[in-house]
Protein backbone atom coordinates (compact mmCIF):
# COMPACT_ATOMS: atom_id res chain seq x y z
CA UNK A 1 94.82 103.49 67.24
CA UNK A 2 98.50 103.68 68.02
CA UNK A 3 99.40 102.70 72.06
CA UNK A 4 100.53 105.14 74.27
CA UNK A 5 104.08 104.52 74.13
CA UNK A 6 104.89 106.63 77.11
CA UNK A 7 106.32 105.39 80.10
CA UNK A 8 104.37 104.41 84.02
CA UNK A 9 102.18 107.63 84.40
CA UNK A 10 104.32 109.91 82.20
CA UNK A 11 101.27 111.71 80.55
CA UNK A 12 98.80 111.44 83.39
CA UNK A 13 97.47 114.72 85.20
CA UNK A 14 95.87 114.47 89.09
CA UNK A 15 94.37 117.30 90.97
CA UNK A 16 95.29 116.05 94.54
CA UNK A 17 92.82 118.00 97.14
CA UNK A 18 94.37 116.37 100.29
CA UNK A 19 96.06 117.53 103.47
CA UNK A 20 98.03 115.66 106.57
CA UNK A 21 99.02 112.13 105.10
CA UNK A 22 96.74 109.71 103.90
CA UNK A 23 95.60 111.72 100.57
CA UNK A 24 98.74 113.16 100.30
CA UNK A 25 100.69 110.07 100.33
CA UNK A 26 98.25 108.38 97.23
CA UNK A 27 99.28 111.56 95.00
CA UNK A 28 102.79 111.54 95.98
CA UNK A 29 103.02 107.58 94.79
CA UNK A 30 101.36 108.34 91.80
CA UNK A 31 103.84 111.82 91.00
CA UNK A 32 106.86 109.19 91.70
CA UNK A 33 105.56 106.79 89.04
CA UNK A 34 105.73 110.09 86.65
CA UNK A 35 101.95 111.39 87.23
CA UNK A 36 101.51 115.61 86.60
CA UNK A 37 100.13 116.31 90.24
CA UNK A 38 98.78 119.53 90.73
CA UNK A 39 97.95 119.81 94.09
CA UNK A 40 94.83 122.04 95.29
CA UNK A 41 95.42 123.71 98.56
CA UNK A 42 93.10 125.52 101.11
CA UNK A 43 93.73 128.94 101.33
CA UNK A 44 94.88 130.90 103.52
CA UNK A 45 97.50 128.54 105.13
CA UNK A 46 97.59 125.66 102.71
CA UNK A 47 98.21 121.88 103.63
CA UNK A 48 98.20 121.92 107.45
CA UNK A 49 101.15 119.66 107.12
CA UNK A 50 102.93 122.91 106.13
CA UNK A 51 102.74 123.86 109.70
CA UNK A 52 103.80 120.17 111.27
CA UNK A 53 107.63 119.27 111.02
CA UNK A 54 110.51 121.42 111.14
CA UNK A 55 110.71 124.85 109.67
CA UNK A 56 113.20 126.70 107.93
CA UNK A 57 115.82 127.99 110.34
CA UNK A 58 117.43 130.71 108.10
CA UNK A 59 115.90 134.16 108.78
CA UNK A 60 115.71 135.27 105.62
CA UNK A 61 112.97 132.58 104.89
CA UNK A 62 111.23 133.35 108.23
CA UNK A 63 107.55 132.87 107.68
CA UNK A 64 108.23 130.15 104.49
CA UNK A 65 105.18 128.02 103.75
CA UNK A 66 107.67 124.60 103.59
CA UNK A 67 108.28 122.22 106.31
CA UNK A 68 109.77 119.04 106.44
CA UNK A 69 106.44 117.55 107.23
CA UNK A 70 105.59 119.38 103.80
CA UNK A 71 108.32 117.96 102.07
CA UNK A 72 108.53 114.21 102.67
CA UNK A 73 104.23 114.04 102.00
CA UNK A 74 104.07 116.57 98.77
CA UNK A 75 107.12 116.98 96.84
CA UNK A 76 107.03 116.14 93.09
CA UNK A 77 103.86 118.29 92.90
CA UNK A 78 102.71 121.28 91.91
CA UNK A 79 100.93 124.04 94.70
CA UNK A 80 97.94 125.63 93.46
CA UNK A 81 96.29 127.86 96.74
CA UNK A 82 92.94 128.69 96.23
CA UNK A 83 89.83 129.45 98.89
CA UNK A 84 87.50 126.56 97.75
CA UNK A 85 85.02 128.10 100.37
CA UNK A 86 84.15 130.51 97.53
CA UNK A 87 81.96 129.70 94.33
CA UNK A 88 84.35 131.35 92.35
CA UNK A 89 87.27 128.85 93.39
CA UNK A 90 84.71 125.88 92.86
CA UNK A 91 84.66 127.00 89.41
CA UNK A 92 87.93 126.92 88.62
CA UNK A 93 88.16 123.80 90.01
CA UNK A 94 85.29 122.74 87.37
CA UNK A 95 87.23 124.33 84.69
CA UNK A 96 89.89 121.74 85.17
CA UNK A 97 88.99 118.72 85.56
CA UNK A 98 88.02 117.83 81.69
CA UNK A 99 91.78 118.43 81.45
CA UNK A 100 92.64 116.07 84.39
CA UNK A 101 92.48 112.27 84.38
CA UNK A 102 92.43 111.51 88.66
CA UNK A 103 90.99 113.55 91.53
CA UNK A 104 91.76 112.52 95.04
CA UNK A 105 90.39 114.18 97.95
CA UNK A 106 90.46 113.38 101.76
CA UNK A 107 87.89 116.03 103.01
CA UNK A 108 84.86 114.81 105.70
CA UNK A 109 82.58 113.31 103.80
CA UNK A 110 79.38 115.42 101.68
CA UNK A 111 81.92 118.75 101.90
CA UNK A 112 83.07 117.98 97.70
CA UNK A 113 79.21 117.59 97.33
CA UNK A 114 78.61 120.92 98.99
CA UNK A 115 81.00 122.42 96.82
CA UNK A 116 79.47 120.97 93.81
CA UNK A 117 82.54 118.79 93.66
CA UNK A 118 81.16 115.39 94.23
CA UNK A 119 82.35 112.84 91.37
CA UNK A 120 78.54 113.09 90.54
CA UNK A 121 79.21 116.49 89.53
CA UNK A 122 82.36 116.06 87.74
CA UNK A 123 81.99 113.15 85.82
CA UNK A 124 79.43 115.27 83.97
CA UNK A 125 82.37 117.21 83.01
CA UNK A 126 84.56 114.28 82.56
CA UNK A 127 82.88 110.92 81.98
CA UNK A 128 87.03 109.19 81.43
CA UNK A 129 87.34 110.68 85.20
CA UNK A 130 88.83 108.53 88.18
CA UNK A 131 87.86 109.90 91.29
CA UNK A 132 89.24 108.35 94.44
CA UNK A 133 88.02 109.69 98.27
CA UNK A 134 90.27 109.12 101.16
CA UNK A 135 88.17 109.59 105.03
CA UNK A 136 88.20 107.69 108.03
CA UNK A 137 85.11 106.05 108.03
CA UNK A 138 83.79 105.69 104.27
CA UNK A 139 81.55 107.84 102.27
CA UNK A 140 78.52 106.11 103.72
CA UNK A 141 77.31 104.08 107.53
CA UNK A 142 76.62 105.40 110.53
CA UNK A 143 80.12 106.44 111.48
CA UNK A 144 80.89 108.02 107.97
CA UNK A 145 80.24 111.57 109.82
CA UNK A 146 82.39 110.80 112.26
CA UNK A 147 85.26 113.34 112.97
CA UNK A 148 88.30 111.40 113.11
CA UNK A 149 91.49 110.89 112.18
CA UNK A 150 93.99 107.59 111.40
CA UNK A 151 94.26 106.93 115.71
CA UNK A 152 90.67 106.80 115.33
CA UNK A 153 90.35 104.54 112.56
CA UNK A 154 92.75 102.18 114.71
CA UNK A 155 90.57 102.14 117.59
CA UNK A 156 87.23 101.46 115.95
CA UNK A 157 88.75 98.88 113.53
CA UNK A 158 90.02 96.99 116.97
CA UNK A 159 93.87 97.20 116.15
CA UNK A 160 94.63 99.56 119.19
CA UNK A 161 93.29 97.27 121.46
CA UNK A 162 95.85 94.80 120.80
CA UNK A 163 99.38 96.44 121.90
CA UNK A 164 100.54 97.21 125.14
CA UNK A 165 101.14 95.57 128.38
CA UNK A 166 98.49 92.86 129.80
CA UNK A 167 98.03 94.91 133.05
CA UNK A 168 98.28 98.39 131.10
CA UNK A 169 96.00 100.33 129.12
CA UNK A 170 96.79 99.96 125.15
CA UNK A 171 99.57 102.63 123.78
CA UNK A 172 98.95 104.81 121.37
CA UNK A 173 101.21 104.40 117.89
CA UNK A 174 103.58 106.44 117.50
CA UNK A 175 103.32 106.17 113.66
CA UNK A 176 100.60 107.36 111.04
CA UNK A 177 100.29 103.48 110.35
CA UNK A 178 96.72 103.45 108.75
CA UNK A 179 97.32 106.89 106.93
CA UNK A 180 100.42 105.33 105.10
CA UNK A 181 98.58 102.16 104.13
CA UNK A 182 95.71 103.92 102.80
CA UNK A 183 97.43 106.02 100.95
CA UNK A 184 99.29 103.25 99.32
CA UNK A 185 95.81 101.12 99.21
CA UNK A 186 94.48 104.29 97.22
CA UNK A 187 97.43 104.55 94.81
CA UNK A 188 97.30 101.45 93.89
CA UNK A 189 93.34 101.48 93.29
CA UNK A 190 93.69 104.25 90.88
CA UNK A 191 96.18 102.19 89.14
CA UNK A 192 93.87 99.71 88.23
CA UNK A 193 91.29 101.96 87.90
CA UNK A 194 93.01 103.56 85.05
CA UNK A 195 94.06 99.94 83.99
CA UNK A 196 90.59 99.84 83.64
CA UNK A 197 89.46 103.19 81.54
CA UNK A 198 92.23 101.94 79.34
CA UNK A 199 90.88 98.74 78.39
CA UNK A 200 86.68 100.13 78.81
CA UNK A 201 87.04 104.06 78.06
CA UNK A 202 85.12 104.11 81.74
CA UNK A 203 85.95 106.09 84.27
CA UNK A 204 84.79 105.02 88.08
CA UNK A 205 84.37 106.33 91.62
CA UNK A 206 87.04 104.55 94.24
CA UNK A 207 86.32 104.75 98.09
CA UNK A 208 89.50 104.29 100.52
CA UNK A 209 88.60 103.89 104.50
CA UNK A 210 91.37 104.48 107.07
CA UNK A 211 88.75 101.48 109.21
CA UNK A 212 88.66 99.52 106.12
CA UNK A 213 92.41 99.75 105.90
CA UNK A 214 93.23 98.39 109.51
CA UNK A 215 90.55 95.35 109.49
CA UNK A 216 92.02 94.80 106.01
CA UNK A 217 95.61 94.38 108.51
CA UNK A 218 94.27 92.11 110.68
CA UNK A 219 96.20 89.35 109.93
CA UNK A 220 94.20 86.45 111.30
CA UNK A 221 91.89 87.85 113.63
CA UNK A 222 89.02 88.24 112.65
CA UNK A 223 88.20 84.37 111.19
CA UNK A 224 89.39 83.54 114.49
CA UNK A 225 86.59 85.88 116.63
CA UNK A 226 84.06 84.77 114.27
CA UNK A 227 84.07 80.99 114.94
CA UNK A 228 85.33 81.46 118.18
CA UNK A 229 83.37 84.59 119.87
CA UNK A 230 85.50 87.21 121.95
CA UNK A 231 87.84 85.18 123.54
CA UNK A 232 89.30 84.07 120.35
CA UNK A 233 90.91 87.54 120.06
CA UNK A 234 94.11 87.52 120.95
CA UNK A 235 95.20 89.52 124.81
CA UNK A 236 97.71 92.52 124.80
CA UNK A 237 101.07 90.77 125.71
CA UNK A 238 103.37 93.73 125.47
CA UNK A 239 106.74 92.60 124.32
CA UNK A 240 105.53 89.29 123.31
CA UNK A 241 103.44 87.72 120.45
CA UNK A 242 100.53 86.33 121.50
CA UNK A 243 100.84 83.32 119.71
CA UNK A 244 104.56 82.49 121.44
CA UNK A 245 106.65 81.24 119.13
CA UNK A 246 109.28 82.44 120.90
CA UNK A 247 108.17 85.86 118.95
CA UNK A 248 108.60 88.97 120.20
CA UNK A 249 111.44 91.46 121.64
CA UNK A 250 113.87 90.53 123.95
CA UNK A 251 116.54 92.79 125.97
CA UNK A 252 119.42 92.03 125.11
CA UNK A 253 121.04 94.77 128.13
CA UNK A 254 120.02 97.94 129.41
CA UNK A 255 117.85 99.62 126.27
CA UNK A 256 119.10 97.43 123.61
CA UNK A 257 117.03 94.36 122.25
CA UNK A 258 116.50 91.32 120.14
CA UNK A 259 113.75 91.13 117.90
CA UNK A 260 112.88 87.16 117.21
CA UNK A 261 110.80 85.35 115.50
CA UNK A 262 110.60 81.47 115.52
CA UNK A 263 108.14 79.52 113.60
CA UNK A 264 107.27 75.86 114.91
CA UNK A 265 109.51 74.46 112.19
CA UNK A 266 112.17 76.68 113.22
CA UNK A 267 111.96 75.82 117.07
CA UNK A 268 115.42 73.42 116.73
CA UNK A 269 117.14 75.87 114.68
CA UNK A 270 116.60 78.21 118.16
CA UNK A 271 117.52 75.12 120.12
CA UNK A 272 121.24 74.40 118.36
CA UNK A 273 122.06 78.54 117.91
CA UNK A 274 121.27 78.52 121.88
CA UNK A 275 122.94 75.09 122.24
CA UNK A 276 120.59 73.91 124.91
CA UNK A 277 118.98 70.92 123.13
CA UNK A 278 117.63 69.55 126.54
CA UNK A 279 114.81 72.31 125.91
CA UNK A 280 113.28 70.33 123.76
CA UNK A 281 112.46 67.66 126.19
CA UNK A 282 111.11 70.15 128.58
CA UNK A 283 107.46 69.63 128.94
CA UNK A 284 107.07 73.53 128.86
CA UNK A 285 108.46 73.83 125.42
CA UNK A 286 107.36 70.12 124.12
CA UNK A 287 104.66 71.98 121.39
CA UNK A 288 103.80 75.26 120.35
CA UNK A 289 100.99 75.77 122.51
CA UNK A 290 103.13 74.84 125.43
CA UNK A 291 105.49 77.71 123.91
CA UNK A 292 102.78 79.89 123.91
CA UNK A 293 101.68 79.36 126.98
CA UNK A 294 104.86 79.52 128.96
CA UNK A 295 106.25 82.49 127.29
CA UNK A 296 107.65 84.37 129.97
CA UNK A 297 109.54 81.32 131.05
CA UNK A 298 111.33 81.20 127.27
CA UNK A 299 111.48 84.93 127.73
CA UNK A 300 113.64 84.36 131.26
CA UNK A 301 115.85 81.96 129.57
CA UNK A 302 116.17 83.24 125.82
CA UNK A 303 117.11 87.18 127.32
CA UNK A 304 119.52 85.23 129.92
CA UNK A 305 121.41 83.53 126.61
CA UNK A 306 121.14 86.96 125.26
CA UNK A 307 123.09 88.48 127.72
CA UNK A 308 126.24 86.39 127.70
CA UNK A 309 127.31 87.91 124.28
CA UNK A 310 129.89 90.92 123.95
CA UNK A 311 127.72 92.66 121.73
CA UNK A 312 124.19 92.57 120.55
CA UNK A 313 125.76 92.20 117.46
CA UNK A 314 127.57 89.13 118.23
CA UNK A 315 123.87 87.63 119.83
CA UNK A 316 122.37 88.63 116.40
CA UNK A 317 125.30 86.48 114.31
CA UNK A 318 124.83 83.55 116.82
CA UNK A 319 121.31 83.36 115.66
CA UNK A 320 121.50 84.03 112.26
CA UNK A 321 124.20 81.28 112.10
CA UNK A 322 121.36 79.36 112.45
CA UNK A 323 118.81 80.69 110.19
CA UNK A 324 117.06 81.88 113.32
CA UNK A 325 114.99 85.19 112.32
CA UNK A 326 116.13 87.76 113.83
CA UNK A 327 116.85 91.46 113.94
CA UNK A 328 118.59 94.54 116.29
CA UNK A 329 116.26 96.62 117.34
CA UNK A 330 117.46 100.22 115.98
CA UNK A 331 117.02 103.64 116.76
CA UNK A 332 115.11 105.64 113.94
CA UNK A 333 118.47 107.38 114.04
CA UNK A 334 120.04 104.24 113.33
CA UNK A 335 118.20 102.67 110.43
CA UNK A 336 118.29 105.32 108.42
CA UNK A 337 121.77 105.31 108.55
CA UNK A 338 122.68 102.22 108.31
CA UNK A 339 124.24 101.16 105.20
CA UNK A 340 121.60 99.06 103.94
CA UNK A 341 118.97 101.88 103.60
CA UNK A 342 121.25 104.08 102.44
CA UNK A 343 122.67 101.78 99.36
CA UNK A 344 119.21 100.65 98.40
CA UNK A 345 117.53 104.50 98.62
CA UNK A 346 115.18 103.17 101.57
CA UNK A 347 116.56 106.44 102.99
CA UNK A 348 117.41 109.83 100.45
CA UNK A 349 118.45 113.14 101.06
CA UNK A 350 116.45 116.30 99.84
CA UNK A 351 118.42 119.41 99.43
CA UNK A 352 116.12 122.18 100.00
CA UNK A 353 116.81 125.39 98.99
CA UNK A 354 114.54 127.03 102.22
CA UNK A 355 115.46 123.98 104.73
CA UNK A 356 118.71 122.39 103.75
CA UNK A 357 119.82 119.27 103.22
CA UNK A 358 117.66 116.25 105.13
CA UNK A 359 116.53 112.93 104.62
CA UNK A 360 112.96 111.59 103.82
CA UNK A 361 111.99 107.86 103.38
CA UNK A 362 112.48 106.29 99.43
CA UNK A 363 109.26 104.71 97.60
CA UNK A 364 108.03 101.62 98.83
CA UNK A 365 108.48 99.90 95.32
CA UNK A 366 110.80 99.98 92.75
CA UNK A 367 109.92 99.22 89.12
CA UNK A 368 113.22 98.02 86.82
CA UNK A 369 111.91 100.65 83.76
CA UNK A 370 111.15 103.97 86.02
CA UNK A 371 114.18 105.05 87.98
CA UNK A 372 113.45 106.52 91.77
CA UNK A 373 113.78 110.43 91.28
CA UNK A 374 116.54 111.36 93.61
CA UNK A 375 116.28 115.16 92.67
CA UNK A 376 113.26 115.80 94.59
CA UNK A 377 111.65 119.37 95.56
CA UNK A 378 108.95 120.84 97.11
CA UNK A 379 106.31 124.18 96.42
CA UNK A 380 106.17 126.73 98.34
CA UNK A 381 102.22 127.69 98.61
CA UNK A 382 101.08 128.70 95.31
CA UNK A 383 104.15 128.49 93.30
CA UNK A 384 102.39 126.78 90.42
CA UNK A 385 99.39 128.91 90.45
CA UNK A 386 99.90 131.13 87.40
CA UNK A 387 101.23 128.17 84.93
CA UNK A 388 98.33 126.01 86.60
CA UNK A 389 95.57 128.37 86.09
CA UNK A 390 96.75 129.16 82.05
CA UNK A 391 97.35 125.69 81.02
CA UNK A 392 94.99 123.25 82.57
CA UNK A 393 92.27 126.53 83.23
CA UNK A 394 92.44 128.36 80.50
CA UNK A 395 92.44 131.21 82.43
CA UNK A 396 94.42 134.85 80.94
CA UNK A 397 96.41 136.75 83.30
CA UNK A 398 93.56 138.87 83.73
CA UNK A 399 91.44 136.52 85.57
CA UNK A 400 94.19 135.30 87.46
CA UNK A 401 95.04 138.52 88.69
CA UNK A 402 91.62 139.52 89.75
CA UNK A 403 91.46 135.88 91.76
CA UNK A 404 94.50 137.59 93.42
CA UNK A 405 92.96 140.50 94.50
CA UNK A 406 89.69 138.91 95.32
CA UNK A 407 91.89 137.10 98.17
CA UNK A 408 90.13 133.85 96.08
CA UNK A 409 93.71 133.41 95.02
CA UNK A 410 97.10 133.50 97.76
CA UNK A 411 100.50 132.38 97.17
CA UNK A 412 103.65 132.35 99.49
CA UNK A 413 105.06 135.65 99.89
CA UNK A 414 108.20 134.89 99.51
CA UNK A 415 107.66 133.93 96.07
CA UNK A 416 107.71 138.05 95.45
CA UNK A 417 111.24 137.99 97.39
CA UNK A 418 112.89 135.62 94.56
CA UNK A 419 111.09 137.12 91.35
């Protein structure tokens, strides 16, 4: 048997039946890496992260299906919109998948079994199938019917409870934290998992939890509660590691700050770039528990030091002369434009033909024989569906067109405007 000499996923096909972010951000990995991702969306409106973001501004696209949410989650794929409420959608669904090698879904849990889509189903149809599910809770336990999205996740899994202020209730993120990590997590499961049907001909089942996903993030937590009971969780100390250090953000003036990070083996390299060696002979300071527990008084005297500079930028070189860890704390406006991103790719620029020109994050890996795609575009709703339905349905134009008038079928409108 001669090897697939084809490069990363080049050759792959996924039928991504997802919406918000976590499921969408798996498929989206695995189109990067050169994957065929159609992706399977709920009529009548489509992803609902079509509707979150900004929206096209130009009248002339007034009532477009794309948003920048849409964008940044889903481009690289393929739209197919189809009403998987209805038997007849379920079918064509079925009529895929021996043509597909991944399915990834994120719906509640037992809906894909109620539409006789449950991997039990389809690996009937395709025994070489990887199936991966994405939910908050896991396909099984008692809170695997729980409605609930990646905030959630956070708070059951015991990761909200520890930021914020001591004497304030804990804040809520203000990022999709566990949806981006589990969507990562789930790429990188069906990776191996088709490592694996490689090697075994097998296909498998792969479960990702948005809970499983945060407890996975506890860094050192939970070996600590377990010898130690409850109080050997750490205590919300806002601005402030728990464990001291001195770690933690520090105002530099006004709204700028310091973020700093010092390691017990690092504590002298603090002491010279502040030039205060007499610190070290301070009883307060003497050992990292002592650091710990008199963190506010290090925070008093380190954001004093801080203060004296001209610039936050010229605090950040003092301490980096040093080898001090260390970094500004930027605006979102101002990482992604600072040159750094921008050289690297952390940060590229889609030009859309509905929305304009506007940035969206760069992969979180690179790989030295797959270059990053930095011609990237997104579907309108449906665009795909006729190519779609021919080549990996088998379906002739006249069953597509009576999926169309069955309503079973529903594209973006405007896609009649540009034929």
């Amino acid at each position: 048997m001669t090897p697939d000499k084809r490069p990363m996923l080049t050759g792959y096909r996924v039928l991504d039946i997802c919406q918000i972010v976590a499921g969408p951000t798996c498929t989206r990995l695995l189109a990067e890496a050169g994957a065929e991702v159609i992706k399977v969306e709920l009529a009548p409106g489509g992803d609902r992260g079509r509707s979150s973001g900004l929206k096209p501004r130009d009248p002339r696209h007034k009532g477009s299906t794309l948003s920048t949410h849409y964008v940044q989650h889903n481009h690289s794929k393929k739209s197919l919109a189809l009403d998987l409420r209805d038997p007849r959608a379920q079918d064509v669904v079925r009529r895929m998948v021996p043509n597909v090698d991944v399915v990834v879904e994120n719906f509640a849990p037992g809906v894909m079994a109620r539409y006789g889509l449950s991997y039990k189903h389809l690996k009937q149809l395709n025994p070489g199938l990887v199936m991966c599910s994405i939910s908050m809770a896991g396909q099984d336990g008692p809170l695997s019917q729980v409605p609930g999205f990646d905030y959630m996740a956070a708070a059951y899994a015991g990761a909200t409870g520890l930021f914020g202020e001591p004497d304030r209730p804990p804040i809520q993120f203000a990022m999709a934290i566990g949806d981006s990590y589990t969507g990562v997590a789930a790429a990188m499961a069906v990776g191996f998992a088709l490592l694996h049907r490689e090697r075994t001909g097998d296909g498998q089942y792969i479960e990702a939890a948005l809970i499983d996903a945060y407890l996975h993030m506890q860094e050192i937590n939970l070996p600590r509660v377990s010898l130690r009971g409850p109080g050997g969780a750490p205590a919300r100390s806002g601005s402030l590691h728990p464990d001291g250090g001195p770690t933690g953000v520090f105002r530099y003036a006004d709204d700028a700050f310091v973020a700093i990070m010092v390691l017990p083996h690092q504590w002298r390299q603090l002491l010279a770039a502040m030039e205060m060696p007499e610190l070290e002979e301070d009883p307060r300071f003497a050992t990292p528990q002592a650091r710990r527990d008199h963190k506010e008084d290090m925070r008093h005297i380190l954001e004093g030091w801080l203060s004296r500079f001209p610039s936050r930028e010229a605090a950040v070189a003092a301490l980096e002369s040093h080898r001090v860890p260390c970094a500004p704390v930027l605006s979102v406006h101002e990482a992604m434009n600072h040159p750094h991103m921008r050289e690297r790719g952390s940060v590229r620029s889609v030009d859309d033909r509905h929305l304009g020109t506007f940035d969206v994050p760069g992969p979180p890996a690179r790989f030295s024989a797959w270059p990053t795609n930095a011609d990237l575009r997104a579907d309108l709703l449906g665009e795909h569906n006729e190519s779609v339905l021919r080549e990996v349905a088998g379906m002739t134009d006249r069953d597509i067109a009576e999926l169309y008038a069955k309503g079973i079928l529903v594209r973006d409108k405007l896609l009649d405007d540009m034929a």
